[in-house]
PDB file of N, CA and C in Angstrom:
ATOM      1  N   UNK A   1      23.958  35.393  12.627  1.00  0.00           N
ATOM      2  CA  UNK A   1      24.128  34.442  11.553  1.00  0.00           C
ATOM      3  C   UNK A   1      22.750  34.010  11.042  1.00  0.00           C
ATOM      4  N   UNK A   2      22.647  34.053   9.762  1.00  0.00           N
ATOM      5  CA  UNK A   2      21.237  33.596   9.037  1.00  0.00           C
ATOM      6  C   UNK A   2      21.415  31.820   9.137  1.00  0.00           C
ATOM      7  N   UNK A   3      20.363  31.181   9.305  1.00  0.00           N
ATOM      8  CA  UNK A   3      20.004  30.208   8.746  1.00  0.00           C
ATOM      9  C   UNK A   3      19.627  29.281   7.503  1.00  0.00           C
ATOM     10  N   UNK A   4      20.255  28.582   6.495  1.00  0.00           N
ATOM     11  CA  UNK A   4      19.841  28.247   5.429  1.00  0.00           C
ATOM     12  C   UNK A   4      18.021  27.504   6.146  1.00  0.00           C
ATOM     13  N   UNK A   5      17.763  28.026   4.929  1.00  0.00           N
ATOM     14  CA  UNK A   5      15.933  27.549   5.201  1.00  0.00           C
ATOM     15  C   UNK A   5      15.972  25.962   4.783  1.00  0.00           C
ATOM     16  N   UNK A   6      15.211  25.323   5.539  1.00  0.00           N
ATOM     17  CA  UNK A   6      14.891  24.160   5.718  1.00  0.00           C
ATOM     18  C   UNK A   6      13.940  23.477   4.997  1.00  0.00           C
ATOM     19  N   UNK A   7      14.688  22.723   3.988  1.00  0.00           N
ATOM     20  CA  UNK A   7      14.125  22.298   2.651  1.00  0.00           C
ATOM     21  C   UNK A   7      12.795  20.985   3.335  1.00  0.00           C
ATOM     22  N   UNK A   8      11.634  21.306   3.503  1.00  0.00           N
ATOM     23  CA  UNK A   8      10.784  20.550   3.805  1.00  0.00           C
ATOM     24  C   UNK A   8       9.558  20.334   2.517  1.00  0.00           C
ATOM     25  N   UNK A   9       8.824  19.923   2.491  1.00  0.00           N
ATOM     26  CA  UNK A   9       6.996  19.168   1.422  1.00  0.00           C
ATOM     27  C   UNK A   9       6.640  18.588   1.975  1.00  0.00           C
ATOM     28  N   UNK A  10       5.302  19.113   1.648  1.00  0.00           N
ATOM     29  CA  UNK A  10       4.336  18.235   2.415  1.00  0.00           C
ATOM     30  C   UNK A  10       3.990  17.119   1.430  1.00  0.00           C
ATOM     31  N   UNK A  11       3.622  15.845   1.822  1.00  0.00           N
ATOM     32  CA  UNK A  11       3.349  14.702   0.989  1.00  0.00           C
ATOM     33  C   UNK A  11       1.773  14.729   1.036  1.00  0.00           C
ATOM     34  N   UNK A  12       1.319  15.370  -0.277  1.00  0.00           N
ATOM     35  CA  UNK A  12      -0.334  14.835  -0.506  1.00  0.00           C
ATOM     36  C   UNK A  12      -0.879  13.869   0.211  1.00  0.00           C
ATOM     37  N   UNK A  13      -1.773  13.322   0.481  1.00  0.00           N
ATOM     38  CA  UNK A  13      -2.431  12.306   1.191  1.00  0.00           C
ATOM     39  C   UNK A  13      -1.903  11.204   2.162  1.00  0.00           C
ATOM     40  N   UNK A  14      -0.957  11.940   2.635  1.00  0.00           N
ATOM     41  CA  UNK A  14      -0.400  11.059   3.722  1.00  0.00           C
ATOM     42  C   UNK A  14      -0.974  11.003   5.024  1.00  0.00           C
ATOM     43  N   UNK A  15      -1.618  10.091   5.489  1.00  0.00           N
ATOM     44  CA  UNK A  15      -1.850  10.029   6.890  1.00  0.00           C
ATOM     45  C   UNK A  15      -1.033   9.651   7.579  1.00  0.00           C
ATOM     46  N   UNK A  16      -1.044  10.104   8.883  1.00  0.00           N
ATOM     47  CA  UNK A  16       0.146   9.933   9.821  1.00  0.00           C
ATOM     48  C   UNK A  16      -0.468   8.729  10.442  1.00  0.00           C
ATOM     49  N   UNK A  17       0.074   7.852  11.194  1.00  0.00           N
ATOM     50  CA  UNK A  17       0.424   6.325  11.685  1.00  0.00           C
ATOM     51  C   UNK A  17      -0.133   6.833  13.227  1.00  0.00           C
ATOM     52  N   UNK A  18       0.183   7.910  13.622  1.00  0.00           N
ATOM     53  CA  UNK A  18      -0.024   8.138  15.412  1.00  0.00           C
ATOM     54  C   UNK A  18      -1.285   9.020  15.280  1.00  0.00           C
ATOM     55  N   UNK A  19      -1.631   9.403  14.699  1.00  0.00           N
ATOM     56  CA  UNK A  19      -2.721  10.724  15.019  1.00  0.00           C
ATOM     57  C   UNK A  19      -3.882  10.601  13.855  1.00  0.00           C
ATOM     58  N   UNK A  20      -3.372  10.073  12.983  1.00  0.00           N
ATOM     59  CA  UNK A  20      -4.348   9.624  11.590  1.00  0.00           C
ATOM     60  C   UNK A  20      -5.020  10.879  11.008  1.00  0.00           C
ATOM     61  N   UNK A  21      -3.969  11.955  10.923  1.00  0.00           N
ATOM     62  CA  UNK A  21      -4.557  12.965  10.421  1.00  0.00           C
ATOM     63  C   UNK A  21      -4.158  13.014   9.016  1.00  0.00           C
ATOM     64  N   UNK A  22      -4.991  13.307   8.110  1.00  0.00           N
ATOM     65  CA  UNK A  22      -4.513  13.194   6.628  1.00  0.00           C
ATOM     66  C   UNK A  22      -3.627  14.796   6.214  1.00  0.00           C
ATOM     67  N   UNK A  23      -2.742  14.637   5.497  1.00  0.00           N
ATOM     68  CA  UNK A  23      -2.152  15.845   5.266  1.00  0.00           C
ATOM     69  C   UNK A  23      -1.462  16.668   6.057  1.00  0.00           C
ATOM     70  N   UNK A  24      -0.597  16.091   6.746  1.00  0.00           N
ATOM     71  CA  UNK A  24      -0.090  16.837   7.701  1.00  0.00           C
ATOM     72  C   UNK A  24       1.520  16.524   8.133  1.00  0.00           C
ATOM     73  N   UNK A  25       2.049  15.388   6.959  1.00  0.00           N
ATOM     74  CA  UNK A  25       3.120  14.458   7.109  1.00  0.00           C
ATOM     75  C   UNK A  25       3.909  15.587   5.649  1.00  0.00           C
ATOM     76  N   UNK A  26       5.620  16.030   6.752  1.00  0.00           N
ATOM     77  CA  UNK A  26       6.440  16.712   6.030  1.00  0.00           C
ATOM     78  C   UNK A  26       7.322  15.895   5.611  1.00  0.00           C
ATOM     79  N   UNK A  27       8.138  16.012   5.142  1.00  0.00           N
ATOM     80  CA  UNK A  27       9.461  15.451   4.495  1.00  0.00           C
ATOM     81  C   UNK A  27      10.523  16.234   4.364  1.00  0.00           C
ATOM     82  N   UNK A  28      11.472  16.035   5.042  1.00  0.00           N
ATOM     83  CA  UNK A  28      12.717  17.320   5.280  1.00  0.00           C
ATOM     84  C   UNK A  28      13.589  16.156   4.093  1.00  0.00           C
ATOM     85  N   UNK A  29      14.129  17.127   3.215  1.00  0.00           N
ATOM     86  CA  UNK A  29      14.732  16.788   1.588  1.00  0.00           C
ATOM     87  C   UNK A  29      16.224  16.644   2.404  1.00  0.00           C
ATOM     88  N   UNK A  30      16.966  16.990   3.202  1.00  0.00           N
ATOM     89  CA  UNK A  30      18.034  17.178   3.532  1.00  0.00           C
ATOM     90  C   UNK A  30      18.478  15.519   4.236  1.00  0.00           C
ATOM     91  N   UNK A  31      17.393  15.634   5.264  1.00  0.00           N
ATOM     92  CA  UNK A  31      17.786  14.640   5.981  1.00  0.00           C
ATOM     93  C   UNK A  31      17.054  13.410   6.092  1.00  0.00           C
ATOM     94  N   UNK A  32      15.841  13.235   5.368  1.00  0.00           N
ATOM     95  CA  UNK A  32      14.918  12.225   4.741  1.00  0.00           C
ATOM     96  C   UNK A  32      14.070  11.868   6.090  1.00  0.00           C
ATOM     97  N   UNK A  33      14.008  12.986   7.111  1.00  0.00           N
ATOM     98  CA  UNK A  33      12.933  12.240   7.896  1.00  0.00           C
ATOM     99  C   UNK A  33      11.721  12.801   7.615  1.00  0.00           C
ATOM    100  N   UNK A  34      10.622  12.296   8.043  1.00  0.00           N
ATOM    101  CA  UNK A  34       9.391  12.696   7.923  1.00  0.00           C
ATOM    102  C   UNK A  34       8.281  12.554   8.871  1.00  0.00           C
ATOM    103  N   UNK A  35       7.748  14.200   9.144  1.00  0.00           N
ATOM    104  CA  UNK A  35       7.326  14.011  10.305  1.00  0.00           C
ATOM    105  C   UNK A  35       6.057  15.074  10.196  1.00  0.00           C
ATOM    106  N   UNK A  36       5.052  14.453  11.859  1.00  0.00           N
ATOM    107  CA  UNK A  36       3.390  14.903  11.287  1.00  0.00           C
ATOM    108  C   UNK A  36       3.142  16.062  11.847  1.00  0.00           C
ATOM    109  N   UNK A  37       3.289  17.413  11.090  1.00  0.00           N
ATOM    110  CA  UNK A  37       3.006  18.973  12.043  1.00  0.00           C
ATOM    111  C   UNK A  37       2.033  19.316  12.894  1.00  0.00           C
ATOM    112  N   UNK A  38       1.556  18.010  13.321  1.00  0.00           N
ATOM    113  CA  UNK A  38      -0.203  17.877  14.135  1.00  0.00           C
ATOM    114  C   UNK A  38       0.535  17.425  14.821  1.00  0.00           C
ATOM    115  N   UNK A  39       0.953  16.425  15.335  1.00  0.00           N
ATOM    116  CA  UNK A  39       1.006  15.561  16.594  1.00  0.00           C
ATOM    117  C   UNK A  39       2.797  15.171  16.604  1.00  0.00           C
ATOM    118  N   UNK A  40       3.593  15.786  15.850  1.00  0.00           N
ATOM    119  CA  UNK A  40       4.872  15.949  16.108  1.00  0.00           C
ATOM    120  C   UNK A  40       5.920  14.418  16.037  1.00  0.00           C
ATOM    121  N   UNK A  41       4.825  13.406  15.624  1.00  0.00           N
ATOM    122  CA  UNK A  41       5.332  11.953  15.313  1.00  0.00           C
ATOM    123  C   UNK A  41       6.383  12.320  14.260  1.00  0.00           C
ATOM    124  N   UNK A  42       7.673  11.762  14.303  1.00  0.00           N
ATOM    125  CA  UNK A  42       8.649  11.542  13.605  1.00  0.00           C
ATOM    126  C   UNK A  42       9.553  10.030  13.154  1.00  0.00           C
ATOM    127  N   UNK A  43       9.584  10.154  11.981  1.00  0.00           N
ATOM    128  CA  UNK A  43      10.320   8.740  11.671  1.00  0.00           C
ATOM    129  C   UNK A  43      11.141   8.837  10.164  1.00  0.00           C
ATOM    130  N   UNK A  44      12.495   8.459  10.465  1.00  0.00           N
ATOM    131  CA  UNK A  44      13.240   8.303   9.257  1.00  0.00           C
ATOM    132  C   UNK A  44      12.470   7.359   7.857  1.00  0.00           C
ATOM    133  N   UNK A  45      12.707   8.533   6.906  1.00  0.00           N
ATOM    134  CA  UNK A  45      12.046   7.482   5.480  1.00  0.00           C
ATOM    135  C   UNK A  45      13.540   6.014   4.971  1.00  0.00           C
ATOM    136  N   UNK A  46      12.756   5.254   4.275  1.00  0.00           N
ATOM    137  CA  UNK A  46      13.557   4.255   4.242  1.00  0.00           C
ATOM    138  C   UNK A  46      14.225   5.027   2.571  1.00  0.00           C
ATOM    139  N   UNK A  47      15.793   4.754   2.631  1.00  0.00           N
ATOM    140  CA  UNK A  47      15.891   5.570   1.442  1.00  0.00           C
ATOM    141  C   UNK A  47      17.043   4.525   1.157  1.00  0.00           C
ATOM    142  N   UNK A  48      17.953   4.802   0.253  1.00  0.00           N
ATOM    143  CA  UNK A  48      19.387   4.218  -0.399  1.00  0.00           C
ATOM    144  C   UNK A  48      19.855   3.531   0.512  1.00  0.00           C
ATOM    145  N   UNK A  49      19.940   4.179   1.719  1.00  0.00           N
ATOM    146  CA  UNK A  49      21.459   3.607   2.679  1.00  0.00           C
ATOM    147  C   UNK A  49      20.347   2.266   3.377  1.00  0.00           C
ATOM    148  N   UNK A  50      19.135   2.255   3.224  1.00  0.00           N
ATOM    149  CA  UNK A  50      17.861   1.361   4.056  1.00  0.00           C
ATOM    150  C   UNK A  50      17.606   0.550   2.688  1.00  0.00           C
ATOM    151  N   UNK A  51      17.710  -1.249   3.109  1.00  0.00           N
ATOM    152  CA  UNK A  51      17.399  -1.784   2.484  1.00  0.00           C
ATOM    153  C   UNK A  51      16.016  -1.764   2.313  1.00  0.00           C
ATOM    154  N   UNK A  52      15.374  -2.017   1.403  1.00  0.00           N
ATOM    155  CA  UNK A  52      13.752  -1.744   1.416  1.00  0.00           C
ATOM    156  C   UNK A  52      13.851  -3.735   0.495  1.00  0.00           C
ATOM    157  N   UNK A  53      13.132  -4.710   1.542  1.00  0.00           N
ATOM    158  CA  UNK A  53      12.827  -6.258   1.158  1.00  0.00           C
ATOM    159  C   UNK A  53      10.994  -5.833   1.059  1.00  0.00           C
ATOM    160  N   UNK A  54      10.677  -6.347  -0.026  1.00  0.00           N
ATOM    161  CA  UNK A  54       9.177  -6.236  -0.215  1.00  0.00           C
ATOM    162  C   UNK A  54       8.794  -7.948  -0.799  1.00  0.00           C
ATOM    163  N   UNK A  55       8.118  -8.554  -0.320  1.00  0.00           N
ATOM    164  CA  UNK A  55       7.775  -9.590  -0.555  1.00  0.00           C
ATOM    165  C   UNK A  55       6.186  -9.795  -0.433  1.00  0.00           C
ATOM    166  N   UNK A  56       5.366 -10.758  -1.557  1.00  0.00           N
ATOM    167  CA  UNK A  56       4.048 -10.182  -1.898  1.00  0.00           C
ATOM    168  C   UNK A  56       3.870 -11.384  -0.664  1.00  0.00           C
ATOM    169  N   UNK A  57       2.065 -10.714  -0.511  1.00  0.00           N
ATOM    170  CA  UNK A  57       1.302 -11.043   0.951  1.00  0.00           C
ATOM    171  C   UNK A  57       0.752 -12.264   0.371  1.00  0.00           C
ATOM    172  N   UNK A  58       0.727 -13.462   1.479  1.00  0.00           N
ATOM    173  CA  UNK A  58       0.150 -14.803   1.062  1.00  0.00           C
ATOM    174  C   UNK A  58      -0.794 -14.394   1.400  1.00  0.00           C
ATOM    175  N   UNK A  59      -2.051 -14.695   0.115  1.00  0.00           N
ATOM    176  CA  UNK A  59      -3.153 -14.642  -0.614  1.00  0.00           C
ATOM    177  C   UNK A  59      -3.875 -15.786  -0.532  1.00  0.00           C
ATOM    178  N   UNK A  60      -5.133 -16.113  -0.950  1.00  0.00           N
ATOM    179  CA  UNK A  60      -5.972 -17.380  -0.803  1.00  0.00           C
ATOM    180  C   UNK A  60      -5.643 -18.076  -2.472  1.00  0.00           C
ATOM    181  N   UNK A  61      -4.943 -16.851  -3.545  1.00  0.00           N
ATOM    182  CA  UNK A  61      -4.701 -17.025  -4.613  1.00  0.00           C
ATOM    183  C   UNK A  61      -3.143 -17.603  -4.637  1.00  0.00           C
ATOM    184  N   UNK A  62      -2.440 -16.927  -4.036  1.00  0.00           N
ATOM    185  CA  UNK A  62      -0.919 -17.319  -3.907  1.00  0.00           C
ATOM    186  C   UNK A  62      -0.084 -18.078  -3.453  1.00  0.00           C
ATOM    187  N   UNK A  63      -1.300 -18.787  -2.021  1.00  0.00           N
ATOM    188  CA  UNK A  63      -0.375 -19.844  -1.422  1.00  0.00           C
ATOM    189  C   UNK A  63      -0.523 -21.482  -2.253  1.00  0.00           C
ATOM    190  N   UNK A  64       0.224 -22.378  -1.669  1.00  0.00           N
ATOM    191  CA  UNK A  64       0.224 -23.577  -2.482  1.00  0.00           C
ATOM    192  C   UNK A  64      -1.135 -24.305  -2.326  1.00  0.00           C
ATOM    193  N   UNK A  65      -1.526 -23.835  -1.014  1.00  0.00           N
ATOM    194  CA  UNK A  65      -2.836 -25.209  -0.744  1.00  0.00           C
ATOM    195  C   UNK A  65      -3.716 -24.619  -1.681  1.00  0.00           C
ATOM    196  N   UNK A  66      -3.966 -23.351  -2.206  1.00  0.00           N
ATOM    197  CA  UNK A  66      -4.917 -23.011  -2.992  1.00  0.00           C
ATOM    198  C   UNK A  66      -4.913 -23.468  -4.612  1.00  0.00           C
ATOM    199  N   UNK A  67      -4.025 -23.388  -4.445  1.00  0.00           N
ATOM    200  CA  UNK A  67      -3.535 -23.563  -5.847  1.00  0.00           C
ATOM    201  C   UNK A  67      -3.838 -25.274  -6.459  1.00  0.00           C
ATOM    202  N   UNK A  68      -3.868 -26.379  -5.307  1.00  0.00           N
ATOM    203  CA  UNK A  68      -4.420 -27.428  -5.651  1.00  0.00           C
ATOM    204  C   UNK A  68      -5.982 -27.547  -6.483  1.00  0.00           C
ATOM    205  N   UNK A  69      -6.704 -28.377  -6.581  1.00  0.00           N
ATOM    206  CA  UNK A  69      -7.940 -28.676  -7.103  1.00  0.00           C
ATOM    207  C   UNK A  69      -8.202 -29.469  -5.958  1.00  0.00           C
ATOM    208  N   UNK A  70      -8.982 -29.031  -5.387  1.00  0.00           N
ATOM    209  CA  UNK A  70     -10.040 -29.749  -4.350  1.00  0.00           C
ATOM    210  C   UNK A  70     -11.282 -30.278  -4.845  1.00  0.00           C
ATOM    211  N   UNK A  71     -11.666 -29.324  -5.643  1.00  0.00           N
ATOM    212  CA  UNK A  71     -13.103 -29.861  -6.060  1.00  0.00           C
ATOM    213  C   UNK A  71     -13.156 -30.496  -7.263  1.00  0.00           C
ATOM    214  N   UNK A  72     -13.800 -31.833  -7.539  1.00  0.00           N
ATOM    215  CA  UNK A  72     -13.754 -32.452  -8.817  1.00  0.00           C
ATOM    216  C   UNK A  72     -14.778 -31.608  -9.829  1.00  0.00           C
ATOM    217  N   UNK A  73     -14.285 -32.013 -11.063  1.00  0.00           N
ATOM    218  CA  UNK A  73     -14.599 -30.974 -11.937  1.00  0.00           C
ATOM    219  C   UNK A  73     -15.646 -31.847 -12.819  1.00  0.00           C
ATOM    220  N   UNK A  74     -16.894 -30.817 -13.352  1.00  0.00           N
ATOM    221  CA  UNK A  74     -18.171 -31.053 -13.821  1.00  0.00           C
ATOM    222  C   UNK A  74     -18.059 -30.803 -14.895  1.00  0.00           C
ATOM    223  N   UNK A  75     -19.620 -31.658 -15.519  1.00  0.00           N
ATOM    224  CA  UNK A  75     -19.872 -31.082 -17.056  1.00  0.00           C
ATOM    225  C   UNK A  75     -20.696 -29.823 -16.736  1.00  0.00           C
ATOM    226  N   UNK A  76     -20.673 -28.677 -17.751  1.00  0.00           N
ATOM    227  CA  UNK A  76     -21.665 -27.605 -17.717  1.00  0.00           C
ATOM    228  C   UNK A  76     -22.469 -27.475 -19.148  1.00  0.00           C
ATOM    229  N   UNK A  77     -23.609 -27.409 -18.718  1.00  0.00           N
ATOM    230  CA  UNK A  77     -24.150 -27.219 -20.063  1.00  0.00           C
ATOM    231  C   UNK A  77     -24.547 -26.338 -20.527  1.00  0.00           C
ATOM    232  N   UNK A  78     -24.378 -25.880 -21.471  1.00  0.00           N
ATOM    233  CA  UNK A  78     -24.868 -23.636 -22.182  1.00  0.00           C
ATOM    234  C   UNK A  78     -25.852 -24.218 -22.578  1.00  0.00           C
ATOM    235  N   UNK A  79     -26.891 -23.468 -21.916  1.00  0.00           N
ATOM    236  CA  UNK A  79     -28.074 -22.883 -22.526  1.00  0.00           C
ATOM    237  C   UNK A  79     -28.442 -22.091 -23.390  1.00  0.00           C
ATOM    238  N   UNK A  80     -29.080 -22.020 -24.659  1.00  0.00           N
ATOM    239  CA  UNK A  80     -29.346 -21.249 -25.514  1.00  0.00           C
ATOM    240  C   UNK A  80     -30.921 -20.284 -25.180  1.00  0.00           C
ATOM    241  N   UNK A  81     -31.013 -19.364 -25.011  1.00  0.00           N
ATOM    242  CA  UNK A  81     -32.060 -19.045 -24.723  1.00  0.00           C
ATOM    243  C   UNK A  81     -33.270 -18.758 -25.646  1.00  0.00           C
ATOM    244  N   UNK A  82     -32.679 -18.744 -26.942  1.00  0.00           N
ATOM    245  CA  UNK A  82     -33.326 -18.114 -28.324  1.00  0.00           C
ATOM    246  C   UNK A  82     -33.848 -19.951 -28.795  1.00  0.00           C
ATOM    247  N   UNK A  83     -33.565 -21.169 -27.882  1.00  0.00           N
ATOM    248  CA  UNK A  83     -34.154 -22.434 -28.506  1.00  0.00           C
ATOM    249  C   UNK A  83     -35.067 -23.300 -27.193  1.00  0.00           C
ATOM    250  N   UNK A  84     -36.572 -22.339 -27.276  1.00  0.00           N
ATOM    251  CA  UNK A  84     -37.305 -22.259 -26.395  1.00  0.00           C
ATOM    252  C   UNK A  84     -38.527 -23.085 -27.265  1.00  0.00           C
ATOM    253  N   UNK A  85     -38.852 -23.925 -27.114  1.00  0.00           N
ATOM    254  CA  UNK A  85     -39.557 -25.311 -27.486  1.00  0.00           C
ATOM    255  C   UNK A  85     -41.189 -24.739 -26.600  1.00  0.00           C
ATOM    256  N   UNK A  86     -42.128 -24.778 -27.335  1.00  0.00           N
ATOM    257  CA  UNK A  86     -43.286 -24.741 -26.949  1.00  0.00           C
ATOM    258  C   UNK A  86     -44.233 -23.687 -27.880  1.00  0.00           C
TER     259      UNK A  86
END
């Protein structure tokens, strides 16, 4: 009995998580796992049936305490450089 061939790609610039080798992480199209042909690490991709929750990273910009005014606010004065007195 023949085997249907095993729909795999390699993913461009993927480094693997266990071995940190770049380029070496497959993707089997059939069954959505993906795994590193160097060091044989395997792990299901998160796909349809896997909720994927992404929530952005608290930032020094994003959280609330930043977002206050701590520092009292100044006059600034522009300098003209072209009104040079002497």
């Amino acid at each position: 009995m023949h085997k249907p061939p095993v729909r795999r790609r390699f993913i461009a610039g993927a480094v693997c998580p266990r071995c940190s080798a770049m380029d070496t992480i497959v993707v089997d199209r059939d069954s959505e796992l993906r795994e590193c042909v160097a060091c044989g690490f395997q792990e299901a991709r998160p796909g349809a049936n896997t909720p994927v929750t992404t929530s952005e990273p608290a930032t020094r910009v994003s959280r609330a305490v930043a977002r206050r005014a701590d520092t009292p606010a100044s006059v600034v004065r522009i300098l003209d450089p072209g009104d040079r007195k002497g």
